[in-house]
Protein backbone atom coordinates (compact mmCIF):
# COMPACT_ATOMS: atom_id res chain seq x y z
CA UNK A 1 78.80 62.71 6.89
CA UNK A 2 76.78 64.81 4.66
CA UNK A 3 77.21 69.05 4.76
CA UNK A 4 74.81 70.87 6.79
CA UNK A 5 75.95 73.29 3.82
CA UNK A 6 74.06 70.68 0.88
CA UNK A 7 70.58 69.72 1.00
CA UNK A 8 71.86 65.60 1.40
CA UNK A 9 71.37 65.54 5.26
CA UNK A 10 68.86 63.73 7.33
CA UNK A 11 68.00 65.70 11.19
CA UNK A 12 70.37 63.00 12.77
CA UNK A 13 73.38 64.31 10.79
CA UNK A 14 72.79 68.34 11.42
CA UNK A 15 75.29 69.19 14.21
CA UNK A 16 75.15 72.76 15.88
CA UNK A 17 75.97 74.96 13.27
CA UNK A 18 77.32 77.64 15.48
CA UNK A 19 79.64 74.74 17.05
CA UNK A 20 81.01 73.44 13.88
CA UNK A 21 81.77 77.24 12.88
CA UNK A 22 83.89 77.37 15.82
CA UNK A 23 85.57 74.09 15.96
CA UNK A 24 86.88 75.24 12.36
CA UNK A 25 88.09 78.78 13.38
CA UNK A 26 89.70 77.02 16.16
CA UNK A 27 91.70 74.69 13.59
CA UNK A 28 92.27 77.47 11.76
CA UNK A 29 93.41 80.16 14.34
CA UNK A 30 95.67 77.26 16.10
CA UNK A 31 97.33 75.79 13.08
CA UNK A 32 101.02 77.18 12.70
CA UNK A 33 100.18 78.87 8.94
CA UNK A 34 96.34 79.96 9.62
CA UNK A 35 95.97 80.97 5.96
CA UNK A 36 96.99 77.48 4.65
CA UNK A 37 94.50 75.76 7.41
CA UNK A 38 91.92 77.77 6.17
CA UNK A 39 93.00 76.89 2.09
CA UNK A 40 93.17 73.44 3.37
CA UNK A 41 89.48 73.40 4.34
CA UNK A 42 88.57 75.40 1.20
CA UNK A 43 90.37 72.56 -1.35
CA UNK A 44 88.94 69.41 0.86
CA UNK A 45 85.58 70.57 0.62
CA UNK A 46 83.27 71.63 -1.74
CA UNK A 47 80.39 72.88 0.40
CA UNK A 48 83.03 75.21 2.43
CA UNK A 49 84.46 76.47 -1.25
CA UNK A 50 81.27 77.22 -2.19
CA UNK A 51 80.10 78.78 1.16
CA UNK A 52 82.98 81.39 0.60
CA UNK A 53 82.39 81.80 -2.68
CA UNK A 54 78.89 82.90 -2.11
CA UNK A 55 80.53 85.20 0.97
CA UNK A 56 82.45 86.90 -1.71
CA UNK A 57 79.89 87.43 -4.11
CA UNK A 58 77.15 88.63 -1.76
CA UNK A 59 79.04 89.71 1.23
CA UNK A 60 82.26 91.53 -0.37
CA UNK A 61 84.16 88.55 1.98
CA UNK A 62 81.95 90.01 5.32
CA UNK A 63 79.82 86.93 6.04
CA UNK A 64 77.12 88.46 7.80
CA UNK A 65 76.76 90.80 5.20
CA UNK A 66 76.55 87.58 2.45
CA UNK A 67 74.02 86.04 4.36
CA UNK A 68 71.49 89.00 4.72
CA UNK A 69 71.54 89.73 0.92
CA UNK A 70 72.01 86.20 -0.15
CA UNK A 71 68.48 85.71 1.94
CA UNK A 72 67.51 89.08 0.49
CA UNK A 73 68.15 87.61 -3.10
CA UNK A 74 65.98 84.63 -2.62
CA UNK A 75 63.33 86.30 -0.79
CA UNK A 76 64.41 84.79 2.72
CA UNK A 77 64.83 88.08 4.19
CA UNK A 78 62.70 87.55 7.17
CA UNK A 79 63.98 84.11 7.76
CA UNK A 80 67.46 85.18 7.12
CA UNK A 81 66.93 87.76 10.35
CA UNK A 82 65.05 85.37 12.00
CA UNK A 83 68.23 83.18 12.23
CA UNK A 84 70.82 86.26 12.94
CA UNK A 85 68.48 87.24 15.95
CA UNK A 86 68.47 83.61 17.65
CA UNK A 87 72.37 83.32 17.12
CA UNK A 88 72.91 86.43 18.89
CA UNK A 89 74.18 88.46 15.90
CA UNK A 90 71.83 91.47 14.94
């Protein structure tokens, strides 16, 4: 199935966001070495290296913090808030 991360999706293949985020801290959080789950996920996928590599370069490793300048950066700033608002997090 295509990322929700990488512009190759169709609507069909967009699950929740917010529930995908979860079901991977869960895999994370409940594996028996959390940091390797979570290097696991990193090395198996390209769109999840490259989400936290953007998380480190505009967020300082705070994602919240990426996403607001990232959207800042490309002139999304509105949009950006827009999102953090309807998911509860501003």
């Amino acid at each position: 199935m295509p990322s929700i991360l990488s512009d190759n999706h169709t609507a069909t293949d967009i699950q929740n966001p917010v529930e995908i985020v979860n079901n991977l801290a869960n895999q994370v959080m409940s594996a028996a070495d959390p940091n390797q789950a979570f290097n696991q996920i990193l090395e198996a996928s390209p769109d999840a290296k490259n989400a936290m590599d953007l998380i480190n370069k505009y967020g300082n490793g705070n994602p919240k913090a990426a996403f607001m300048n990232y959207a800042a950066a490309t002139g999304k700033q509105i949009f950006g808030q827009s999102i953090l608002q309807k998911l509860g997090l501003k």
